[in-house]
N, C-alpha and C. Protein backbone atom coordinates (compact mmCIF):
# COMPACT_ATOMS: atom_id res chain seq x y z
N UNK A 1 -171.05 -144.44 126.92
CA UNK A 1 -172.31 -143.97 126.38
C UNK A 1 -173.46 -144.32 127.30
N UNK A 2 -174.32 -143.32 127.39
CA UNK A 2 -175.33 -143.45 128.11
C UNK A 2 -177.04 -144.68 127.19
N UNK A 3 -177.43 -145.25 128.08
CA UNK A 3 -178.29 -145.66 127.60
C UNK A 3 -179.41 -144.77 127.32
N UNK A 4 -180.01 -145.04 126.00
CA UNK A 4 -181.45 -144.39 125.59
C UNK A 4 -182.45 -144.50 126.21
N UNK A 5 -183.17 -143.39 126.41
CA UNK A 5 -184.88 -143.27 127.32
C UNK A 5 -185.88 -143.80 126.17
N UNK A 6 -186.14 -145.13 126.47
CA UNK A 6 -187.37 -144.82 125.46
C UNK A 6 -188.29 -144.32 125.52
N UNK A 7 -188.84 -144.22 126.87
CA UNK A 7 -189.80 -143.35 127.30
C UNK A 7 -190.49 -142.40 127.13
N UNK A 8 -189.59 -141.86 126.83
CA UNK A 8 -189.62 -140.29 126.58
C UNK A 8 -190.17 -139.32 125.08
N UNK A 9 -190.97 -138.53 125.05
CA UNK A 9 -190.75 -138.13 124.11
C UNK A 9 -190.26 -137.73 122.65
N UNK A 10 -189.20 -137.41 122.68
CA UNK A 10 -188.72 -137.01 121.71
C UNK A 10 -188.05 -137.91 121.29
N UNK A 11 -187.92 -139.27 121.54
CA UNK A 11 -186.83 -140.19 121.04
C UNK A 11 -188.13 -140.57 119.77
N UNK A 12 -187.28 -140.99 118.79
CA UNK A 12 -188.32 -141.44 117.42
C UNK A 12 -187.31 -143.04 117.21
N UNK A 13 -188.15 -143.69 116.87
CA UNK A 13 -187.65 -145.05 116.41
C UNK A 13 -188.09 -145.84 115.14
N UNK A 14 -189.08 -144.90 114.70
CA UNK A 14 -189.63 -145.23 113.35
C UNK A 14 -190.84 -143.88 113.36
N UNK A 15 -191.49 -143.72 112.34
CA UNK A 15 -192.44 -143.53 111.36
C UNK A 15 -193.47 -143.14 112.41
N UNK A 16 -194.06 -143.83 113.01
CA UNK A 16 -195.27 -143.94 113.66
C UNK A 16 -195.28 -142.88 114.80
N UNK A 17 -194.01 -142.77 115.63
CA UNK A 17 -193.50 -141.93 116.82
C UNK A 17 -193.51 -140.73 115.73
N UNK A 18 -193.18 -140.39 114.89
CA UNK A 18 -192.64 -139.02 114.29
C UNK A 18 -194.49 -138.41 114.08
N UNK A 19 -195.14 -139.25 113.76
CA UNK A 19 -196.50 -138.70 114.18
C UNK A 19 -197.30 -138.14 115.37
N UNK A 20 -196.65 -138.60 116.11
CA UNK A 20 -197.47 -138.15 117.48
C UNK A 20 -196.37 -136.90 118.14
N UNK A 21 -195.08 -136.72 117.40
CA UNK A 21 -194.44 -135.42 117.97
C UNK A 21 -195.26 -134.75 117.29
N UNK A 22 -195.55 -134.66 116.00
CA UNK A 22 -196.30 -134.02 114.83
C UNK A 22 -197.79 -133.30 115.70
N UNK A 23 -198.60 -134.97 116.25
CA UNK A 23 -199.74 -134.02 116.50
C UNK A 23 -199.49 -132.55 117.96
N UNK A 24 -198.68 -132.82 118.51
CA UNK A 24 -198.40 -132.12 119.38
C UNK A 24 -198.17 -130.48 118.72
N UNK A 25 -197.55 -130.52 117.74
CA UNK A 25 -197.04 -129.03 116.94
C UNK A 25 -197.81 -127.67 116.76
N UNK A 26 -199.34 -128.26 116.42
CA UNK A 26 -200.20 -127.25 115.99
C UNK A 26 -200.35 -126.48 117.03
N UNK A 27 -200.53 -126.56 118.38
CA UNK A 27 -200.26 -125.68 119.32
C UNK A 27 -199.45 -124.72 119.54
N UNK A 28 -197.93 -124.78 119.23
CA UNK A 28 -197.27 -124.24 119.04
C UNK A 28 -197.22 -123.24 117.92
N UNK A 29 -197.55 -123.65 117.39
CA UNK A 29 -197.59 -122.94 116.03
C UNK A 29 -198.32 -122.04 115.74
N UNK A 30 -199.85 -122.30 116.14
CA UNK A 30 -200.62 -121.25 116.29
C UNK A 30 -200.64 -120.54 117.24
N UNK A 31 -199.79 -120.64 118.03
CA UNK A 31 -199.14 -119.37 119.52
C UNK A 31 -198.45 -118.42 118.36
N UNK A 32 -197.11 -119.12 117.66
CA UNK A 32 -196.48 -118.28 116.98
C UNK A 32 -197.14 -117.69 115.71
N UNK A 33 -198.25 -118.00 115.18
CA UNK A 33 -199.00 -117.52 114.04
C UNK A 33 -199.34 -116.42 114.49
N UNK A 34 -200.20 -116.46 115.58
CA UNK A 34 -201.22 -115.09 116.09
C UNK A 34 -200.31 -114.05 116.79
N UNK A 35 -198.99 -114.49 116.95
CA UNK A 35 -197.63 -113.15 117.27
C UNK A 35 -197.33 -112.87 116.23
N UNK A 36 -197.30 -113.42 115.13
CA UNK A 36 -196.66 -113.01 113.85
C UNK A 36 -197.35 -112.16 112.81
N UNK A 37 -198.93 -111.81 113.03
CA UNK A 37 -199.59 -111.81 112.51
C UNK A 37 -200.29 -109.98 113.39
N UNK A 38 -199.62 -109.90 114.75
CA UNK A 38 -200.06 -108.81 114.90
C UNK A 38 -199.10 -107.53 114.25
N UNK A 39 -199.74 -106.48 113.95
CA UNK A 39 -198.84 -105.38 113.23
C UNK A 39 -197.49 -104.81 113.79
N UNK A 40 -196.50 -105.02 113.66
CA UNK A 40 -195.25 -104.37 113.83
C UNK A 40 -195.19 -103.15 114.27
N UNK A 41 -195.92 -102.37 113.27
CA UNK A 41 -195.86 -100.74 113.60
C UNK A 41 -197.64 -100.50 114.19
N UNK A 42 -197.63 -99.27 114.75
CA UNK A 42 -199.05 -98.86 115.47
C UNK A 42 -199.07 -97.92 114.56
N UNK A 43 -200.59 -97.79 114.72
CA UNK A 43 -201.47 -96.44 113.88
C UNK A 43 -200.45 -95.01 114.40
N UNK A 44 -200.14 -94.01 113.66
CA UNK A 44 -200.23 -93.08 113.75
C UNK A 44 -200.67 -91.92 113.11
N UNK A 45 -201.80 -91.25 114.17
CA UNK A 45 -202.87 -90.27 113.79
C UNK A 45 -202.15 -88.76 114.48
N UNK A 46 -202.65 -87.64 113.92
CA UNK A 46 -203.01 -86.74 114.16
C UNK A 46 -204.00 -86.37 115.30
N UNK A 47 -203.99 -85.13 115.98
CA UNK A 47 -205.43 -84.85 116.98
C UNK A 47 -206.70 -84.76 116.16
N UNK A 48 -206.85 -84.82 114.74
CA UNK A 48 -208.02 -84.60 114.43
C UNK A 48 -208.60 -86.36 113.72
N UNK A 49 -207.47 -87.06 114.13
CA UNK A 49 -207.54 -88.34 113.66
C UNK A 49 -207.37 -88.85 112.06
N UNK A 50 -206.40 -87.96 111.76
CA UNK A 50 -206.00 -87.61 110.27
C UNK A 50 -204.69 -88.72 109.89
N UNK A 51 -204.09 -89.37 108.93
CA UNK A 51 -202.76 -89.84 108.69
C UNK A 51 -202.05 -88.98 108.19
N UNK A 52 -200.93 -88.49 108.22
CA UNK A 52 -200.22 -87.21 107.68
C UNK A 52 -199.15 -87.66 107.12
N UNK A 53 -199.02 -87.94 106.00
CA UNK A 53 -197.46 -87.84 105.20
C UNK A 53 -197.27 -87.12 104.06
N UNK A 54 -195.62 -87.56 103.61
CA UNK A 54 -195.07 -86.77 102.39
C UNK A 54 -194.91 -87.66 101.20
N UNK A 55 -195.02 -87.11 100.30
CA UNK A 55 -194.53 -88.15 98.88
C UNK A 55 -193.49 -87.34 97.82
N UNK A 56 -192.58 -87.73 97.49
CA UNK A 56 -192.02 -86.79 96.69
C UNK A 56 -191.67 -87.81 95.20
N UNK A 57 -191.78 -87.27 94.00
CA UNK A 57 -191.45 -87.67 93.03
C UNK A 57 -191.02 -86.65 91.90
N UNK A 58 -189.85 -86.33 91.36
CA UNK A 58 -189.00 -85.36 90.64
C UNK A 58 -188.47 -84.50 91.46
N UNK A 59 -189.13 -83.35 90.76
CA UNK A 59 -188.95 -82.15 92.28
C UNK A 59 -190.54 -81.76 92.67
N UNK A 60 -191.24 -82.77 92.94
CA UNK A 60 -192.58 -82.29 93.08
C UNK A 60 -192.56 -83.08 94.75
N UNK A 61 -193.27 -82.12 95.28
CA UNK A 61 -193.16 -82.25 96.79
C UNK A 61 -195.16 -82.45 97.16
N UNK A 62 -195.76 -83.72 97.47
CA UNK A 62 -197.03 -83.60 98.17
C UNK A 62 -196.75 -83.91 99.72
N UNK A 63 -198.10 -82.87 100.34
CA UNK A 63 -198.22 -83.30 102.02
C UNK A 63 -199.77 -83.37 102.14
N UNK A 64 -200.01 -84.97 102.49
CA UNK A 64 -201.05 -85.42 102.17
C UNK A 64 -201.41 -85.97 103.27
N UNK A 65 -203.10 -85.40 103.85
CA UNK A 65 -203.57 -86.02 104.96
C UNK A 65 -204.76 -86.79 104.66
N UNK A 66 -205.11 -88.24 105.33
CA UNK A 66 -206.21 -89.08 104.78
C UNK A 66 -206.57 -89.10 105.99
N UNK A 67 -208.07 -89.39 105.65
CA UNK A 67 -208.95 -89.85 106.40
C UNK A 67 -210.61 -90.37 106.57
N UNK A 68 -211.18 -91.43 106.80
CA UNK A 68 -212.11 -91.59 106.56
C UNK A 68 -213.21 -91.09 106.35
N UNK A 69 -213.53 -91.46 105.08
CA UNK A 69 -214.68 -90.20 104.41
C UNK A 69 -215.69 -91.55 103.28
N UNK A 70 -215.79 -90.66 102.24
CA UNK A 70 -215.92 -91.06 100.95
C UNK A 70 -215.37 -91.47 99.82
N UNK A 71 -213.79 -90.78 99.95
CA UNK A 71 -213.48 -91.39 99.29
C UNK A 71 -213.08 -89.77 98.09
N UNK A 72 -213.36 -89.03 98.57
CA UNK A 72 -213.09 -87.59 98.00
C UNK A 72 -211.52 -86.99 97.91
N UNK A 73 -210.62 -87.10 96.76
CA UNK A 73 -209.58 -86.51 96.59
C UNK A 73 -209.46 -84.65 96.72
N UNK A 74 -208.71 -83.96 97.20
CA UNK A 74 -208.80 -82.32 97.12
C UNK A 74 -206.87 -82.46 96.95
N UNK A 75 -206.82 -81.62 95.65
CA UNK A 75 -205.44 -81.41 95.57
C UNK A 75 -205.61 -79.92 95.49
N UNK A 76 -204.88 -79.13 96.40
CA UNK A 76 -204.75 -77.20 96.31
C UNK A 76 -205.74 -77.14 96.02
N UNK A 77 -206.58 -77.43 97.12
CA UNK A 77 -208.15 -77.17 97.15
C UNK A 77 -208.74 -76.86 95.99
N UNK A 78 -208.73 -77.95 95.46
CA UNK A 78 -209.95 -78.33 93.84
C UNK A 78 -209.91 -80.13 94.06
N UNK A 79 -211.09 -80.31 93.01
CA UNK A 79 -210.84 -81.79 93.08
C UNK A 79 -210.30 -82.27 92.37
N UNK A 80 -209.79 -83.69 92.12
CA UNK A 80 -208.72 -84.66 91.68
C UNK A 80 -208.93 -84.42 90.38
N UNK A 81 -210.39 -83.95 89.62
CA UNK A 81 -210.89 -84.21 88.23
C UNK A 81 -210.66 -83.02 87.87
N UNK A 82 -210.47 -81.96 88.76
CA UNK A 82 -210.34 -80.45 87.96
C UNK A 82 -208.68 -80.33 87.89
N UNK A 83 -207.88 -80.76 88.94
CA UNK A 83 -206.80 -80.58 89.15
C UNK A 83 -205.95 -81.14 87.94
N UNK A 84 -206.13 -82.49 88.10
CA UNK A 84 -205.71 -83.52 87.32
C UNK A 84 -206.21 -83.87 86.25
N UNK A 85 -206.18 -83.38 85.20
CA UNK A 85 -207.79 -83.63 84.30
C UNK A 85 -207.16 -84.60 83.44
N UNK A 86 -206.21 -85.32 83.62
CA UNK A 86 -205.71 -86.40 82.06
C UNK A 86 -206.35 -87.68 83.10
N UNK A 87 -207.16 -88.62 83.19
CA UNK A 87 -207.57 -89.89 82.99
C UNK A 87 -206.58 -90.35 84.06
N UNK A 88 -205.07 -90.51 82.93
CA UNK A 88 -203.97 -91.41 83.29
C UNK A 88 -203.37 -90.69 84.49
N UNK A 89 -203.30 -89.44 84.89
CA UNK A 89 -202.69 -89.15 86.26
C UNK A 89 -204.00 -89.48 87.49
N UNK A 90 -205.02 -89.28 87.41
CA UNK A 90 -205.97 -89.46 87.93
C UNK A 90 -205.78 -91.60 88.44
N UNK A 91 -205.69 -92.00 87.72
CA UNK A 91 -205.66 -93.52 87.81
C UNK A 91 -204.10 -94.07 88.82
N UNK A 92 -203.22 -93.00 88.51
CA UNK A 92 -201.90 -92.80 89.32
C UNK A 92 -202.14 -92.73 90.82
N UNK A 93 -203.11 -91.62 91.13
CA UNK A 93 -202.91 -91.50 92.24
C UNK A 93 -204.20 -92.59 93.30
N UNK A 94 -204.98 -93.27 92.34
CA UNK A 94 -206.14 -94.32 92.97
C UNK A 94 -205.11 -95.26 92.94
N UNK A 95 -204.26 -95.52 92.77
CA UNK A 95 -203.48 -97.07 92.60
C UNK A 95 -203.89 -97.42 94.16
N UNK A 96 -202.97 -96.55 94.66
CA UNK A 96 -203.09 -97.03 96.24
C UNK A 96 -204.23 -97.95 96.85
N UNK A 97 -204.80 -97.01 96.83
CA UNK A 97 -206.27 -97.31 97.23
C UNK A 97 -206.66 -98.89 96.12
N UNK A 98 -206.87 -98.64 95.09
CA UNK A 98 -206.99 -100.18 94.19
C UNK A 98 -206.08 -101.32 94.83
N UNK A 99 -204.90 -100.84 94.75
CA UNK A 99 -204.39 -102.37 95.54
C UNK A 99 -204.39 -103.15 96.58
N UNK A 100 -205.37 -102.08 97.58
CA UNK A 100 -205.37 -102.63 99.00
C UNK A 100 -207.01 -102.28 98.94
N UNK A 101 -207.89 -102.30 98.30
CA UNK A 101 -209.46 -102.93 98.14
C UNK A 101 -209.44 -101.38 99.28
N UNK A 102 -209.47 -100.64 98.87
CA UNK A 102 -209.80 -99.35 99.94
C UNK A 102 -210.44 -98.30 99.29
N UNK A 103 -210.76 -98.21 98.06
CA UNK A 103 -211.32 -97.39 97.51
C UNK A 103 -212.93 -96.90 97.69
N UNK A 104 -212.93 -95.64 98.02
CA UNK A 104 -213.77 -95.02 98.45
C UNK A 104 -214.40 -95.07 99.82
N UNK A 105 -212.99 -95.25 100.88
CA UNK A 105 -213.23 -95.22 102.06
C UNK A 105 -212.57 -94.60 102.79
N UNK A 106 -211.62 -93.40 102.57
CA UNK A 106 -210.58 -92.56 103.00
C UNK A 106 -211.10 -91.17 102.02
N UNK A 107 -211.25 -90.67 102.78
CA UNK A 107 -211.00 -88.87 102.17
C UNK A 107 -209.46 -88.43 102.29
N UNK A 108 -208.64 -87.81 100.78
CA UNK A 108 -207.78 -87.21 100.97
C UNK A 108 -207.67 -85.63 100.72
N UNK A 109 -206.71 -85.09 101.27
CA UNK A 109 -206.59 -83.62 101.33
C UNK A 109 -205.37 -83.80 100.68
N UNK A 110 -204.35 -82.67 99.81
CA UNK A 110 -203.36 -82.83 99.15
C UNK A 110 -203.42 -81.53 99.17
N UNK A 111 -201.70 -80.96 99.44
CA UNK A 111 -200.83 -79.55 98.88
C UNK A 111 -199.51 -80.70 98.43
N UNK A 112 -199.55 -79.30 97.02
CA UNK A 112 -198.60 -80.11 96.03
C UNK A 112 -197.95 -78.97 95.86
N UNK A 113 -196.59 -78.87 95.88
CA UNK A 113 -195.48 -77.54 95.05
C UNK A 113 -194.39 -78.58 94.33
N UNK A 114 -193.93 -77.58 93.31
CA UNK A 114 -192.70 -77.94 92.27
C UNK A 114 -193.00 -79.20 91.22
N UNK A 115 -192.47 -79.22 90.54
CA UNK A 115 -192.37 -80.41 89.33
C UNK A 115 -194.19 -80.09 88.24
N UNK A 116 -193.75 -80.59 87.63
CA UNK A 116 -195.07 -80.62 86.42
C UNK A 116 -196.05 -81.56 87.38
N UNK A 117 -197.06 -81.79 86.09
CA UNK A 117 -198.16 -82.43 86.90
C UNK A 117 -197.91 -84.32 87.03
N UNK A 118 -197.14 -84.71 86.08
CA UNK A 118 -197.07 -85.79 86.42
C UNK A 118 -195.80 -86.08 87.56
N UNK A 119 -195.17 -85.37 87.86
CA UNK A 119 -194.35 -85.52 88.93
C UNK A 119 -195.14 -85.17 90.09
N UNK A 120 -196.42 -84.34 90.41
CA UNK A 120 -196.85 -84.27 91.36
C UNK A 120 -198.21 -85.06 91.57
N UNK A 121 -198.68 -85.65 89.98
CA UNK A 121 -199.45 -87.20 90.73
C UNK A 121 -198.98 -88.26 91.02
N UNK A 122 -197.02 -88.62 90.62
CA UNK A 122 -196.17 -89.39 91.45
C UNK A 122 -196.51 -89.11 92.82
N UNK A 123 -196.11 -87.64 93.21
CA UNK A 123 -195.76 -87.37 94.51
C UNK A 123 -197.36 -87.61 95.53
N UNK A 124 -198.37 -87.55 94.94
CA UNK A 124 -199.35 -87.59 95.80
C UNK A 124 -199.62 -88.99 95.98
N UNK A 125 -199.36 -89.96 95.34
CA UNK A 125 -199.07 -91.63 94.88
C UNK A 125 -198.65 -91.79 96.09
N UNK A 126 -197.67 -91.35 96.01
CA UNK A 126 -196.57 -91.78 97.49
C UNK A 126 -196.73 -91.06 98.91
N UNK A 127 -197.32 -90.39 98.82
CA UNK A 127 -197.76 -89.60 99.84
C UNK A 127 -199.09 -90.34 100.16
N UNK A 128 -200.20 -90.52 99.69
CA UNK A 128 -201.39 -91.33 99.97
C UNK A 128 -200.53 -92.86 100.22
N UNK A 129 -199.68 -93.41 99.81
CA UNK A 129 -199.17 -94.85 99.93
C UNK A 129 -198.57 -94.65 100.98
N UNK A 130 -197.95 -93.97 101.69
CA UNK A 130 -197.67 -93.80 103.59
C UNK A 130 -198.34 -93.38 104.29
N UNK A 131 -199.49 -92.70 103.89
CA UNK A 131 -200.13 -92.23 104.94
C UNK A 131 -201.29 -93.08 105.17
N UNK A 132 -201.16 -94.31 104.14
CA UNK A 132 -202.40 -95.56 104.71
C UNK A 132 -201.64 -96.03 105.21
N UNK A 133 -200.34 -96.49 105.14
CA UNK A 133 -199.13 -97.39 105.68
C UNK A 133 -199.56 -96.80 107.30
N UNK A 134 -199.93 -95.62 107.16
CA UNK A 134 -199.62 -94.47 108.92
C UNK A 134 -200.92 -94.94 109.78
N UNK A 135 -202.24 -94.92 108.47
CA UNK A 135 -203.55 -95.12 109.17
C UNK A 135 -203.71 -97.08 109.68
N UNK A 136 -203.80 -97.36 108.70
CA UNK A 136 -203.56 -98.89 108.31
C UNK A 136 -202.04 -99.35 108.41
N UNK A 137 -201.61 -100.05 109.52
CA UNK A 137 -200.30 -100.67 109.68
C UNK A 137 -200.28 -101.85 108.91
N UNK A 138 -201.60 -102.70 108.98
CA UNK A 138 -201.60 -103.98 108.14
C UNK A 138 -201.77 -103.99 106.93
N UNK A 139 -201.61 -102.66 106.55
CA UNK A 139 -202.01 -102.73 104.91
C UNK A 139 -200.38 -102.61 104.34
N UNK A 140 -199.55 -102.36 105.15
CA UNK A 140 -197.75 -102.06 104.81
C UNK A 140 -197.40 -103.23 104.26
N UNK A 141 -197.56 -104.04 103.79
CA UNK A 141 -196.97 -105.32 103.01
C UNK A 141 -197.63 -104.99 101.99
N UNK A 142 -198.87 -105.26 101.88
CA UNK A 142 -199.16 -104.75 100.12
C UNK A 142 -198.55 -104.28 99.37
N UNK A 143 -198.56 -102.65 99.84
CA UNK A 143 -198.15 -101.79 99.52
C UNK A 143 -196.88 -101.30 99.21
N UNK A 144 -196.35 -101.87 100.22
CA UNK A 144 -194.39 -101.87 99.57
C UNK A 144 -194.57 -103.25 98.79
N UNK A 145 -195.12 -103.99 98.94
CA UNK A 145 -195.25 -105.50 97.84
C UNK A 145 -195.37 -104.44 96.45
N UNK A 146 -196.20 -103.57 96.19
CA UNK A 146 -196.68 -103.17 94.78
C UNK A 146 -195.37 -101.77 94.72
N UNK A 147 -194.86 -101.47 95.51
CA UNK A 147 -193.62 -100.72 95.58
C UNK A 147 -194.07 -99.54 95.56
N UNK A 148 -195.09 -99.09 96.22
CA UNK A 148 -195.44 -97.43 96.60
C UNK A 148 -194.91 -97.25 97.47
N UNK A 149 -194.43 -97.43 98.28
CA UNK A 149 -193.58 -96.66 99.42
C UNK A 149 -192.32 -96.23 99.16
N UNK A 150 -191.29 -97.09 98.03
CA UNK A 150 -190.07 -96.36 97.44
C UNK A 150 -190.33 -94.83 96.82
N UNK A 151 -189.65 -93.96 97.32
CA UNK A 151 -189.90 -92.89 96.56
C UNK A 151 -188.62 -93.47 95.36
N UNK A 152 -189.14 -92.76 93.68
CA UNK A 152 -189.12 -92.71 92.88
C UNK A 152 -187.94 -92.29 92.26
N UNK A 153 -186.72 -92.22 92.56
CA UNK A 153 -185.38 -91.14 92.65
C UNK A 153 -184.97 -90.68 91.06
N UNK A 154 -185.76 -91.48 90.30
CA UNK A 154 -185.24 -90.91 88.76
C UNK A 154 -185.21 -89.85 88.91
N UNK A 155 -184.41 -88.48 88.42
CA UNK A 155 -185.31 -86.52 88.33
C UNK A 155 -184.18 -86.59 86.72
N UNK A 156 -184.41 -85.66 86.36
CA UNK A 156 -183.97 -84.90 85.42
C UNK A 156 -182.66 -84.72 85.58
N UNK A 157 -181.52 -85.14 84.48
CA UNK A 157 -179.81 -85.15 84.53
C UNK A 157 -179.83 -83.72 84.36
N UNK A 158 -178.75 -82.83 85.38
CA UNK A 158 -178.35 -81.79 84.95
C UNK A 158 -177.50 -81.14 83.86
N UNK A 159 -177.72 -80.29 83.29
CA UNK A 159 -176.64 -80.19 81.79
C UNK A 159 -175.17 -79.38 82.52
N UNK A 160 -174.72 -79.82 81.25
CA UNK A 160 -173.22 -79.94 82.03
C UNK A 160 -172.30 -78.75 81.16
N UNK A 161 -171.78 -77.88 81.29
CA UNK A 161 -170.96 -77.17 80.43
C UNK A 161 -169.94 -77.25 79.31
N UNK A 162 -170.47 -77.39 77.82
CA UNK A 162 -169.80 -77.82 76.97
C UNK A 162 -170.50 -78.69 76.20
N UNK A 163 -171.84 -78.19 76.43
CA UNK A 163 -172.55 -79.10 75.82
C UNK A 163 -174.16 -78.74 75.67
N UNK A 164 -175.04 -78.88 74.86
CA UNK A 164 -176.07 -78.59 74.23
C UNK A 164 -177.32 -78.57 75.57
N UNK A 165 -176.91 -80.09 76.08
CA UNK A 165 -177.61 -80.29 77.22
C UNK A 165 -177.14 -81.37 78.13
N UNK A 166 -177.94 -82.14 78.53
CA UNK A 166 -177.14 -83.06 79.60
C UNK A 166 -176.10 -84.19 78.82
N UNK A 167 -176.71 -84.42 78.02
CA UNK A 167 -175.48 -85.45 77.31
C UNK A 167 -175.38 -85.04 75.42
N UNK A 168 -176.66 -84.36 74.83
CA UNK A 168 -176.01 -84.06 73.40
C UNK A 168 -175.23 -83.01 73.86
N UNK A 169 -174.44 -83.04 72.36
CA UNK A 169 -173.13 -82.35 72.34
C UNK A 169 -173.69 -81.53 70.93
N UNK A 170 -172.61 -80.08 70.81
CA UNK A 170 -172.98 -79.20 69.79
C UNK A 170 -172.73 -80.16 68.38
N UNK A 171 -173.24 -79.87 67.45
CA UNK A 171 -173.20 -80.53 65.91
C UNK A 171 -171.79 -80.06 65.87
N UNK A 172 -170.92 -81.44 65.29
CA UNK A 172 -169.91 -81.51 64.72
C UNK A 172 -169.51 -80.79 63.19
N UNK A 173 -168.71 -79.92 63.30
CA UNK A 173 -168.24 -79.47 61.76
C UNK A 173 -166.62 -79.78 61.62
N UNK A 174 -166.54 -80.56 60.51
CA UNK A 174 -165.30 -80.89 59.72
C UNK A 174 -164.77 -79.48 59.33
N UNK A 175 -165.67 -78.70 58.83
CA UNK A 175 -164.77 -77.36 57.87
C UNK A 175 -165.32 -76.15 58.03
């Protein structure tokens, strides 16, 4: 066996030594904080400096472009209040924006086809929730934190032959 360096650094022999490796750390650490801390993914814009994504929820399909404005929703060119006129779908598609303190600082544009209307203020939900993810890279933890970025996969069971609909069955007769 080799004899021990006391010398040296990293040897600890009590309590007191384990402090002074200690003060040495914060350096390190805040090297690795300020790498950890820059965004993973980069902005991606459009030429007109737009975020462009899709959201889908049922069979309702949105393609939704944001961009800094006011804060003005347009779904099939009308606004969010004519389009959407129930309160509660209207409050659906601000989530985004509410959970990441962004409200009324992105203008969105919205085309919506297929599904009723609450499948297509899902779909614009999720479509505005990637396309800040697209504008804003650092806002992507929130946002999958509050789970807007999963699209939604519940849809409607198909009915099946031999049967009323997807799972009742015709009324039973004894006689």
């Amino acid at each position: 066996m080799a004899p021990e360096d006391t010398g040296s650094k990293n040897t600890v022999s009590d309590l007191s030594d384990l402090k002074d490796i200690a003060a040495d750390a914060p350096q390190a650490d805040a090297a690795a904080v300020a790498v950890s801390t820059a965004p993973l993914r980069e902005q991606e814009l459009d030429k007109q400096g737009r975020a462009y994504a899709t959201g889908r929820r049922k069979d309702a399909v949105a393609r939704v472009w944001l961009k800094p404005g006011t804060g003005k929703i347009i779904v099939n060119g009308r606004e969010q209040e004519v389009y959407f006129a129930r309160p509660t779908l209207r409050l659906i598609i601000n989530q985004p924006f509410a959970i990441t303190d962004r409200a009324g600082q992105y203008d969105v544009i919205a085309t919506v086809k297929g599904g009723g209307l609450s499948g297509q203020a899902g779909a614009v939900k999720h479509g505005i929730s990637q396309a800040l993810t697209k504008y804003e890279p650092a806002l992507r933890a929130t946002v999958k934190a509050a789970g807007f970025l999963t699209r939604d996969s519940r849809v409607v069971e198909r009915k099946k032959y031999g049967r009323a609909k997807a799972r009742r069955s015709f009324q039973f007769s004894k006689r």
